[in-house]
C-alpha atoms as a PDB file:
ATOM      1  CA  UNK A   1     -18.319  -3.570  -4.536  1.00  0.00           C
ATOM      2  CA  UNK A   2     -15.228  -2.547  -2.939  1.00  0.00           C
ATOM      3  CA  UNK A   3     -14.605  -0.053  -0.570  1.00  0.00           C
ATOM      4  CA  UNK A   4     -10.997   1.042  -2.313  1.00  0.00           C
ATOM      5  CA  UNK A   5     -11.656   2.947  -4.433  1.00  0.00           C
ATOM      6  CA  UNK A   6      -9.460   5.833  -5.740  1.00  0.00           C
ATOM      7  CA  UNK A   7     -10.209   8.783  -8.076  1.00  0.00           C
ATOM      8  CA  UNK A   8      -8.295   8.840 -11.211  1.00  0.00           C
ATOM      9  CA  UNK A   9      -7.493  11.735 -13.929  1.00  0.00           C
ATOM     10  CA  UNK A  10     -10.103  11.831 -16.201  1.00  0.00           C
ATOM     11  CA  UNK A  11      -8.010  12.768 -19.586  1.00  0.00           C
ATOM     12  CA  UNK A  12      -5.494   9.428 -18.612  1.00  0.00           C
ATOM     13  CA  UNK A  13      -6.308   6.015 -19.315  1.00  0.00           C
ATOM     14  CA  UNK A  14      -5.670   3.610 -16.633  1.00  0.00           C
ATOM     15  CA  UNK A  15      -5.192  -0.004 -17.289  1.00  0.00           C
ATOM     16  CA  UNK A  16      -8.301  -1.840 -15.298  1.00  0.00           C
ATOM     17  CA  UNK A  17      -5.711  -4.286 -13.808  1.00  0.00           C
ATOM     18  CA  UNK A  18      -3.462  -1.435 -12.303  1.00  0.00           C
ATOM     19  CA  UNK A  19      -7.198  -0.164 -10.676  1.00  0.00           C
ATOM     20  CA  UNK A  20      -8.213  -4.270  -9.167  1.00  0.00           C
ATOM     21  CA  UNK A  21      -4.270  -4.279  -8.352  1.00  0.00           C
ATOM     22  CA  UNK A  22      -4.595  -1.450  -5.832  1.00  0.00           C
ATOM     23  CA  UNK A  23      -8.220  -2.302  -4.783  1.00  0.00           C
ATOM     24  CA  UNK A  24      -6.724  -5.678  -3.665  1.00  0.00           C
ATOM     25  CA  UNK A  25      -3.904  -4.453  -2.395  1.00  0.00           C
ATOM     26  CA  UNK A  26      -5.213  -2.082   0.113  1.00  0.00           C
ATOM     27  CA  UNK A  27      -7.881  -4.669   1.029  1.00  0.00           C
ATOM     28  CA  UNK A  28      -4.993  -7.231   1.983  1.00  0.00           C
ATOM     29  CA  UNK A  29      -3.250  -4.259   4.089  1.00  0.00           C
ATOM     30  CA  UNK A  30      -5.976  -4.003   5.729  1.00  0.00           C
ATOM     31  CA  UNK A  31      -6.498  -7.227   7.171  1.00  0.00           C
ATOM     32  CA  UNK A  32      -4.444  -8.366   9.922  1.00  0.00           C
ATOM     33  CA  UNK A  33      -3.385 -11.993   9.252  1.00  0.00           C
ATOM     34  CA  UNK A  34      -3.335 -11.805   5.391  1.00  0.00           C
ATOM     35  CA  UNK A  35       0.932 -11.474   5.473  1.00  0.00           C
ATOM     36  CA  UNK A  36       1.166 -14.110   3.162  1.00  0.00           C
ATOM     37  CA  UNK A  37      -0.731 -12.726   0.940  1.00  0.00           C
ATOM     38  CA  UNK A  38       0.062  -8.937   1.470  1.00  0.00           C
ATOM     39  CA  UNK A  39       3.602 -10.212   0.646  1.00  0.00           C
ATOM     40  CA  UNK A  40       2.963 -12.068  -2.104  1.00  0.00           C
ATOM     41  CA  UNK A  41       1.545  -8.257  -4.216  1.00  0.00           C
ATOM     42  CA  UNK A  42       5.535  -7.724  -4.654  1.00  0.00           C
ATOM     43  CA  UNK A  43       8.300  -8.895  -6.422  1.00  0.00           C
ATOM     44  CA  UNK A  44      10.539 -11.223  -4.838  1.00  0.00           C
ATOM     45  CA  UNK A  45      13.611  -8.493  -5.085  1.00  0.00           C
ATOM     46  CA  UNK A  46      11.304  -5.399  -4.363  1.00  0.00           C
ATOM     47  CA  UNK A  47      12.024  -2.691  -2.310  1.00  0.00           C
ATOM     48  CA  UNK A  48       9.859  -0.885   0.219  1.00  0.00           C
ATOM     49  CA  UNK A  49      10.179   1.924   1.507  1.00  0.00           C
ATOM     50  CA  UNK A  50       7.616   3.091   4.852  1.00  0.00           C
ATOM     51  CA  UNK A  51       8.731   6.092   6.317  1.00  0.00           C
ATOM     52  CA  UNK A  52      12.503   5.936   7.690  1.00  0.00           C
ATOM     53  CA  UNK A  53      12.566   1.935   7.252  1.00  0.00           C
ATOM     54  CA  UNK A  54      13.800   0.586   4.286  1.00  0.00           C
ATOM     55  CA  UNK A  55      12.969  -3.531   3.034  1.00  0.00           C
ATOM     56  CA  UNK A  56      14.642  -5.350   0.527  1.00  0.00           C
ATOM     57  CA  UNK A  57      12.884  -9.007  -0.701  1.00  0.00           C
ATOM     58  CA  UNK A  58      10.400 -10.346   0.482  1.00  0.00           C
ATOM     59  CA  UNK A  59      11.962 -11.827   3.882  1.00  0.00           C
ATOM     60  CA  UNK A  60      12.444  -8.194   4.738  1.00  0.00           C
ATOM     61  CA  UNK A  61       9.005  -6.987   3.872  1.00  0.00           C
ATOM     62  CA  UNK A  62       7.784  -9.782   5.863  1.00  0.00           C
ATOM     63  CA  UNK A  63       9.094  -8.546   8.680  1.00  0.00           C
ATOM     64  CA  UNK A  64       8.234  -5.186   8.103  1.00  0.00           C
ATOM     65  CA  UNK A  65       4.376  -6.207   7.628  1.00  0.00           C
ATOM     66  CA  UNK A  66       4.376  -7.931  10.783  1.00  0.00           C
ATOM     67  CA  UNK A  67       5.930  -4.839  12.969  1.00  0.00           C
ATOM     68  CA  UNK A  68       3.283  -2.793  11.152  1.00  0.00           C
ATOM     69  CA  UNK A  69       0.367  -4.574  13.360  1.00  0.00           C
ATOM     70  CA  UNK A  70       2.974  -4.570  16.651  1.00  0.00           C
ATOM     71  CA  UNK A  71       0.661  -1.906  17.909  1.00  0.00           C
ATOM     72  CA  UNK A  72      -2.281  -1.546  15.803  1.00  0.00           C
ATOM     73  CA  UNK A  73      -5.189  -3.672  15.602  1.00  0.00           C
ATOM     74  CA  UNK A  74      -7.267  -2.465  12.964  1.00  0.00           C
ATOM     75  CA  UNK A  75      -6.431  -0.138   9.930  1.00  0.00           C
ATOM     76  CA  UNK A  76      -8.529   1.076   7.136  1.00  0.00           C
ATOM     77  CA  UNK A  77      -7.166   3.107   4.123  1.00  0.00           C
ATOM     78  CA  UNK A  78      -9.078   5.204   2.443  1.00  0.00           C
ATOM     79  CA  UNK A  79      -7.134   6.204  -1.320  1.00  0.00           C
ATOM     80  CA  UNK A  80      -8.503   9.292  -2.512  1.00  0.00           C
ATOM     81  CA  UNK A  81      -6.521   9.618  -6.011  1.00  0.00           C
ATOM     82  CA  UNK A  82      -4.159   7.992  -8.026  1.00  0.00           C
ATOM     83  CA  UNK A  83      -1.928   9.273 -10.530  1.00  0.00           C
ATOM     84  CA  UNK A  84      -0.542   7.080 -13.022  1.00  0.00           C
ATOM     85  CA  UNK A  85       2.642   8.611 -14.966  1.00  0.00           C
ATOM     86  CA  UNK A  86       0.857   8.938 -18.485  1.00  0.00           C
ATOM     87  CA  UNK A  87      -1.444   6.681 -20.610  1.00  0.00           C
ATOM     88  CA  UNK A  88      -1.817   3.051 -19.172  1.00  0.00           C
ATOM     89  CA  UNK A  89       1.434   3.755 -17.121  1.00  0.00           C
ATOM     90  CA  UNK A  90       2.408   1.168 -14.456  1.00  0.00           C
ATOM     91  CA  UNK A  91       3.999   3.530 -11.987  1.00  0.00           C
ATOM     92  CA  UNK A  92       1.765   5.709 -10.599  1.00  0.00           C
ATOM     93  CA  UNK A  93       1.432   8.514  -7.672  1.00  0.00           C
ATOM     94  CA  UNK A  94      -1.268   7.906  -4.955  1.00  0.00           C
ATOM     95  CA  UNK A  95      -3.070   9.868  -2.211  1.00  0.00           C
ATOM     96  CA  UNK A  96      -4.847   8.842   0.989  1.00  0.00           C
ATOM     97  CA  UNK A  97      -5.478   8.557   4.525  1.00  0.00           C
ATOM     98  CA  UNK A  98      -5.276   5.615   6.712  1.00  0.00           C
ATOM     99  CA  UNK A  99      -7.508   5.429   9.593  1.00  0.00           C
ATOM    100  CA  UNK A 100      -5.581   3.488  12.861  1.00  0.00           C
ATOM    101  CA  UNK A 101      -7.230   1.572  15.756  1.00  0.00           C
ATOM    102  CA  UNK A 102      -4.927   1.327  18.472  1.00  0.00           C
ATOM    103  CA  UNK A 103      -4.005  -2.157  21.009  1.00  0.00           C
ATOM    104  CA  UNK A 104      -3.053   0.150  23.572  1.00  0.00           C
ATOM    105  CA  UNK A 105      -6.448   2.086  23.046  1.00  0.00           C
ATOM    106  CA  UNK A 106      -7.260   5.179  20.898  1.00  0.00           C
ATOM    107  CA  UNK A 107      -7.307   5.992  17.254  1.00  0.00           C
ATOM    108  CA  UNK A 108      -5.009   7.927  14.333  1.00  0.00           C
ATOM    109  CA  UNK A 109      -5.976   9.372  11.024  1.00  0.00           C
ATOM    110  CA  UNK A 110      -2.698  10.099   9.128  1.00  0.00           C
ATOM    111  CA  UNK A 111      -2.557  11.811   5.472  1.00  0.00           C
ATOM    112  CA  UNK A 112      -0.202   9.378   3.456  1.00  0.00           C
ATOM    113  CA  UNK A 113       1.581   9.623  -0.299  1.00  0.00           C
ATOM    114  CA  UNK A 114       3.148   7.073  -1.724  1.00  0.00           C
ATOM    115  CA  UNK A 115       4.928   6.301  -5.015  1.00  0.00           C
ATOM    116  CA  UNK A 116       4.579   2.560  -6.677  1.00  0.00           C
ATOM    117  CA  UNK A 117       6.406   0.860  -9.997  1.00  0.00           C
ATOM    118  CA  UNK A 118       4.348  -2.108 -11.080  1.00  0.00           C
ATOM    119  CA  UNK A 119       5.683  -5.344 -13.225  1.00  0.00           C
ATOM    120  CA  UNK A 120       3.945  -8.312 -14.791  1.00  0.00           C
ATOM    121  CA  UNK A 121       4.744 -11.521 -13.457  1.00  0.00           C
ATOM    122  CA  UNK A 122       5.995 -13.599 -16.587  1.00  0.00           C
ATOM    123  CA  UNK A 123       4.936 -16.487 -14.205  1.00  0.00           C
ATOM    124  CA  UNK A 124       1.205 -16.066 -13.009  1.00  0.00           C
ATOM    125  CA  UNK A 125       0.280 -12.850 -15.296  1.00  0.00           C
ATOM    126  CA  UNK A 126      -0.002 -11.154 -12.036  1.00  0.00           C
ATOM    127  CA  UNK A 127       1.043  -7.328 -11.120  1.00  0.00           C
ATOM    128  CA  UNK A 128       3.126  -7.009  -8.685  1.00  0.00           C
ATOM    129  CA  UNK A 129       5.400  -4.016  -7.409  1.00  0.00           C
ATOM    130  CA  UNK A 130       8.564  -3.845  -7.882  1.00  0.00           C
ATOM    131  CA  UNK A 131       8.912  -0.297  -6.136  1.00  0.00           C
ATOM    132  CA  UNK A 132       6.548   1.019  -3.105  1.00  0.00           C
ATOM    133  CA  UNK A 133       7.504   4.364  -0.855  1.00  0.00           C
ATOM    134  CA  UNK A 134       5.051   5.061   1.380  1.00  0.00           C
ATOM    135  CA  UNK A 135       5.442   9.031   3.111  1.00  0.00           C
ATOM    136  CA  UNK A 136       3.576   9.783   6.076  1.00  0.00           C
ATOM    137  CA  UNK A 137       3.735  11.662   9.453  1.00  0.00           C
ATOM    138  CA  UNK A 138       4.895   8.463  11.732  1.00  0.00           C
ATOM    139  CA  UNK A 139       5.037  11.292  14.700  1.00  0.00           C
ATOM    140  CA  UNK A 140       1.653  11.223  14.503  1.00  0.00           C
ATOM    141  CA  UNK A 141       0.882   7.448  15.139  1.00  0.00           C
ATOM    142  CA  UNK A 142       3.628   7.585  17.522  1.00  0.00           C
ATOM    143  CA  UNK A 143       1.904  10.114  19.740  1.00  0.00           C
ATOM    144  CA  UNK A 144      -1.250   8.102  20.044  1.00  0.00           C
ATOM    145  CA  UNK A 145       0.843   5.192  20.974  1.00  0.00           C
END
């Protein structure tokens, strides 16, 4: 059973895939060596957005994922809802916290939003996004730093 999971509207129907998608997905953020694979849940043009700091392909998200453990060496988000944009939509609103262990010592729990477009892979059947902004309080990571 996993430990991601995220409350969803009750009157909107949610394709099961676009529920494992962000199980999985939140499961590979939160393990430290899994870039590979964290980078391989988006599209090889897709464009992420954390904060101020903008990534564009997959090289660039790369190297985003890898300065998000710089300082940080555990993480564990907890999504609290999702909101998908109608009936079986694939771009959806979500909701959370994420829960930050520190290298330098200490810990942060920052509120987080985030907005995601997903798209079928015509190659493996896969979702993957296309689209991820993630908005959260960086200040307060940065002050436990």
């Amino acid at each position: 059973m996993s430990t991601y999971k995220a409350a969803y509207p009750a009157q909107v129907s949610v394709d099961p895939e676009v529920v494992r998608f962000f199980e999985n997905f939140y499961a590979v953020s939160d393990t430290p060596g899994a870039h590979d694979v964290y980078v391989d849940q988006f599209t090889q043009d897709a464009t992420f957005k954390l904060g101020s700091k903008t990534s564009q392909g997959r090289k660039e998200i790369t190297d985003l994922r890898l300065g998000m453990w710089t300082a940080v060496s555990q993480r564990k988000h907890t999504v609290e809802k999702v909101f998908p944009f109608g009936n079986n939509s694939h771009e959806v609103m979500l909701y959370g916290t994420v829960e930050y262990e520190l290298k330098a010592g200490g810990k942060a729990n920052v509120e987080w939003g985030g907005r995601a477009e997903l798209v079928k892979s015509n190659e493996d059947g896969k979702f993957r996004m296309q689209f991820y902004q993630v908005y959260l309080d960086t200040a307060a990571l940065s002050a436990k730093k």
